[in-house]
C-alpha atoms as a PDB file:
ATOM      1  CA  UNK A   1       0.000   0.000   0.000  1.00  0.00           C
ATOM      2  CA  UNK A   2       1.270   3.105  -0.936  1.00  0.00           C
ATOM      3  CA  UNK A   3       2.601   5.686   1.926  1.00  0.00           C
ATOM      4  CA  UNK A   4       3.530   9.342   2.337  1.00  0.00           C
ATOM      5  CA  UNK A   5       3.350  11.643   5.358  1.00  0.00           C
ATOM      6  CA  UNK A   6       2.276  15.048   6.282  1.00  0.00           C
ATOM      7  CA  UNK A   7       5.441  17.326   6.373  1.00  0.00           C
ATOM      8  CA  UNK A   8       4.900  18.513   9.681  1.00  0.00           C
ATOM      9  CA  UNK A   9       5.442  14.402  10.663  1.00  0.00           C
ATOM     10  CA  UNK A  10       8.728  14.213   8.455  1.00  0.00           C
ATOM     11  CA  UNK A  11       9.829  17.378  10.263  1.00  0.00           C
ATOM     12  CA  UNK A  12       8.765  15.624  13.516  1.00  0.00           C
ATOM     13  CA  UNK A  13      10.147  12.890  12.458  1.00  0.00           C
ATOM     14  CA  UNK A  14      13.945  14.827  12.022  1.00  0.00           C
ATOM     15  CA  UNK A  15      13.733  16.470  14.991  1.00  0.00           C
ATOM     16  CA  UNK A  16      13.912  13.021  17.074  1.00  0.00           C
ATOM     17  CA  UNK A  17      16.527  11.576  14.939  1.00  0.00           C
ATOM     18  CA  UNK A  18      18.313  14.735  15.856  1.00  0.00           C
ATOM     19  CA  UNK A  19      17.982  14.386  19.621  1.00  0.00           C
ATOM     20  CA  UNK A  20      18.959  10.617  19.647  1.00  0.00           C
ATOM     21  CA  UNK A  21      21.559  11.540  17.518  1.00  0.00           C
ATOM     22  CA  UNK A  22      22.871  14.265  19.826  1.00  0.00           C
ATOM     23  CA  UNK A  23      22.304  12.390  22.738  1.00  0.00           C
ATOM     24  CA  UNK A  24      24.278   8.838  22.027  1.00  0.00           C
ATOM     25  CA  UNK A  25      25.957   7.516  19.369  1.00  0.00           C
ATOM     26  CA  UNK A  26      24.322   5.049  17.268  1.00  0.00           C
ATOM     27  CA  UNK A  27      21.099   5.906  18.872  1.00  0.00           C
ATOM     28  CA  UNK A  28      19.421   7.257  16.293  1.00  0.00           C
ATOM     29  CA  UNK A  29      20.294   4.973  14.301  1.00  0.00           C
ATOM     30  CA  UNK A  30      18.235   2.515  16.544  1.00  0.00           C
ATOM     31  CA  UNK A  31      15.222   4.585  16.456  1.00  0.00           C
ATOM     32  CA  UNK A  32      15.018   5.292  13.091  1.00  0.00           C
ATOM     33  CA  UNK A  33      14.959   1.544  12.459  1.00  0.00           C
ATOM     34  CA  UNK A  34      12.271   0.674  14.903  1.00  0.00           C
ATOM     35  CA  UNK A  35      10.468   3.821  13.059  1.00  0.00           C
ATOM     36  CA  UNK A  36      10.936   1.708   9.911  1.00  0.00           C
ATOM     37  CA  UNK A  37      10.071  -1.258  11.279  1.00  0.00           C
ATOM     38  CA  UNK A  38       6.093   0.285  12.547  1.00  0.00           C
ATOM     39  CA  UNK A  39       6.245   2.100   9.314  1.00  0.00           C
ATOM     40  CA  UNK A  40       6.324  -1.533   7.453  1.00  0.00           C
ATOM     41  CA  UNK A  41       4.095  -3.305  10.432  1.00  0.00           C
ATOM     42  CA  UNK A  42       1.576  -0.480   9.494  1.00  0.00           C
ATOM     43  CA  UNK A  43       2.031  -0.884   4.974  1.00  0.00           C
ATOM     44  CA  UNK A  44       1.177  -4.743   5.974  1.00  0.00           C
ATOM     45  CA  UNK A  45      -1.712  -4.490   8.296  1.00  0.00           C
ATOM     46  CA  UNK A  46      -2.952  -0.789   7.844  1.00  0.00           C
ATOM     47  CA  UNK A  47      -6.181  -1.421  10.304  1.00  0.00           C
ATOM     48  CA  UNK A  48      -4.393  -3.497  13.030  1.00  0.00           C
ATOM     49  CA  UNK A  49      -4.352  -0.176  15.059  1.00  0.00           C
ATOM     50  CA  UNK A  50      -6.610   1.418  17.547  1.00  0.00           C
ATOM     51  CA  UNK A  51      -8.436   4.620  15.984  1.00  0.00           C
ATOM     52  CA  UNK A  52      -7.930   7.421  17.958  1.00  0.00           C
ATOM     53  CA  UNK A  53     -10.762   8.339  20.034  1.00  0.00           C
ATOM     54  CA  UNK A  54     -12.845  10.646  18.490  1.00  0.00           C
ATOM     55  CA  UNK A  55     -10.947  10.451  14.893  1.00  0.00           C
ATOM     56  CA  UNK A  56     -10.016   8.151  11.572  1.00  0.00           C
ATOM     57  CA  UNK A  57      -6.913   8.330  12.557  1.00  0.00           C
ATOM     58  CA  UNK A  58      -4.857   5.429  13.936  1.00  0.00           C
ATOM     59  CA  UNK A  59      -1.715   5.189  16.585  1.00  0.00           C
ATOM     60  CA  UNK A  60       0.813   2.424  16.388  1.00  0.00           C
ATOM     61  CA  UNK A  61       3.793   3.158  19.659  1.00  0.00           C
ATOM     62  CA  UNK A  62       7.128   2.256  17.838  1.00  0.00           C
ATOM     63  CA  UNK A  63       8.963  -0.110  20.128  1.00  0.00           C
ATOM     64  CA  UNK A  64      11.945   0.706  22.566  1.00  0.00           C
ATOM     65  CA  UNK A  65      10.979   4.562  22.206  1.00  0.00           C
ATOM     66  CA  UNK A  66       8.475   7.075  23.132  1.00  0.00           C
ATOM     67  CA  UNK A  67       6.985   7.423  19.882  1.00  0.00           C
ATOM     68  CA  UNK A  68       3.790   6.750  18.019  1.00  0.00           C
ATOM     69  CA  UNK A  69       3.056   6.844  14.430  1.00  0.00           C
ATOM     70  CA  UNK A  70      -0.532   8.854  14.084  1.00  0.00           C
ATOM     71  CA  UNK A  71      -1.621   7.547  10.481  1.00  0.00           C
ATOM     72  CA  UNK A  72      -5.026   7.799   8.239  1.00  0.00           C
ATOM     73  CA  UNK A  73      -5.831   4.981   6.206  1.00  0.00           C
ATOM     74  CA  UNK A  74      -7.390   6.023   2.681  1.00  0.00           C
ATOM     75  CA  UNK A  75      -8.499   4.943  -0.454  1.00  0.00           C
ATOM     76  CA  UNK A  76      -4.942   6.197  -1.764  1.00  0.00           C
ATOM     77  CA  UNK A  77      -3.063   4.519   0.619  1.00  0.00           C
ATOM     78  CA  UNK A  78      -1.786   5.731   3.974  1.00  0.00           C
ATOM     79  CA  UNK A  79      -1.279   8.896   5.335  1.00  0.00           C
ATOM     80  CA  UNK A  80       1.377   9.569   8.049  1.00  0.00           C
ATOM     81  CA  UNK A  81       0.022  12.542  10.355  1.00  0.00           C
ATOM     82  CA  UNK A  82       2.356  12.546  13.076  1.00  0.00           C
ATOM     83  CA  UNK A  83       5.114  10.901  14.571  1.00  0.00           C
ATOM     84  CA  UNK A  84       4.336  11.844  18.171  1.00  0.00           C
ATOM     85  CA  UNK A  85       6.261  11.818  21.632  1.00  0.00           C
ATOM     86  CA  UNK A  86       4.169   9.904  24.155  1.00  0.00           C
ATOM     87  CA  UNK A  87       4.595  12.546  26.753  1.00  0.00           C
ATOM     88  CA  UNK A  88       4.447  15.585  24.691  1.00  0.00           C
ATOM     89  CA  UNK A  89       0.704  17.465  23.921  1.00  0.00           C
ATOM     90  CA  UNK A  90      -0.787  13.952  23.044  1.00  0.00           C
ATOM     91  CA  UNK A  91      -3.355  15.928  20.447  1.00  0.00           C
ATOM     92  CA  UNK A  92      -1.457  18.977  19.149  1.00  0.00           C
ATOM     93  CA  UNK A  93      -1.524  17.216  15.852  1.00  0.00           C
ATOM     94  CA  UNK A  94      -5.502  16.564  15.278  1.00  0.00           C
ATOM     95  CA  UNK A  95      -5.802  20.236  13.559  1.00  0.00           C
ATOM     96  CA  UNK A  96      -4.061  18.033  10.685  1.00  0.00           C
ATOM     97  CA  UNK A  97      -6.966  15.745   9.797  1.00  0.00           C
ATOM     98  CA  UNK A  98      -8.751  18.548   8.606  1.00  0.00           C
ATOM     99  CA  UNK A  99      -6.362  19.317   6.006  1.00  0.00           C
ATOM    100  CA  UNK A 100      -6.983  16.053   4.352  1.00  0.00           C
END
């Protein structure tokens, strides 16, 4: 199934590699695999994922980190909303779903 993300998620999405990255070496390394890894778990088995309360949209926590992959599954494939700290504003990112 084909997937792209919102921009705001691939900027979200830099901004964690950059903090692992800063943090330890060969962390973010780590992380961005287990971000892979959801990302392929999600292309396989897009509606395996709990909906987010109140939305379309779907959360699938990445292993090992505090991160979730907010996605919308559509008739041209899968969306990519957010890639979300668990911790951080858990709904900062629902403005999004309007867009599309």
């Amino acid at each position: 199934m084909r997937f792209h993300s919102h921009r705001e998620a691939d900027e979200e999405l830099t901004g964690a590699f950059e903090k692992y990255d800063a943090a330890v070496p060969g962390l973010s390394a780590d992380f961005l695999n287990e971000i892979e890894a959801g990302i392929e778990r999600i292309r396989k088995q897009p509606e395996t994922w709990p909906r987010v309360k109140g939305s379309k949209a779907r959360r699938h926590w990445i292993r090992r980190f505090p991160y979730g992959l907010m996605y919308l599954v559509r008739t041209d494939g899968i969306l990519l909303n957010a890639v979300i700290h668990a911790k951080r504003r858990p709904n900062y990112w629902m403005h999004r779903l309007a867009e599309n």
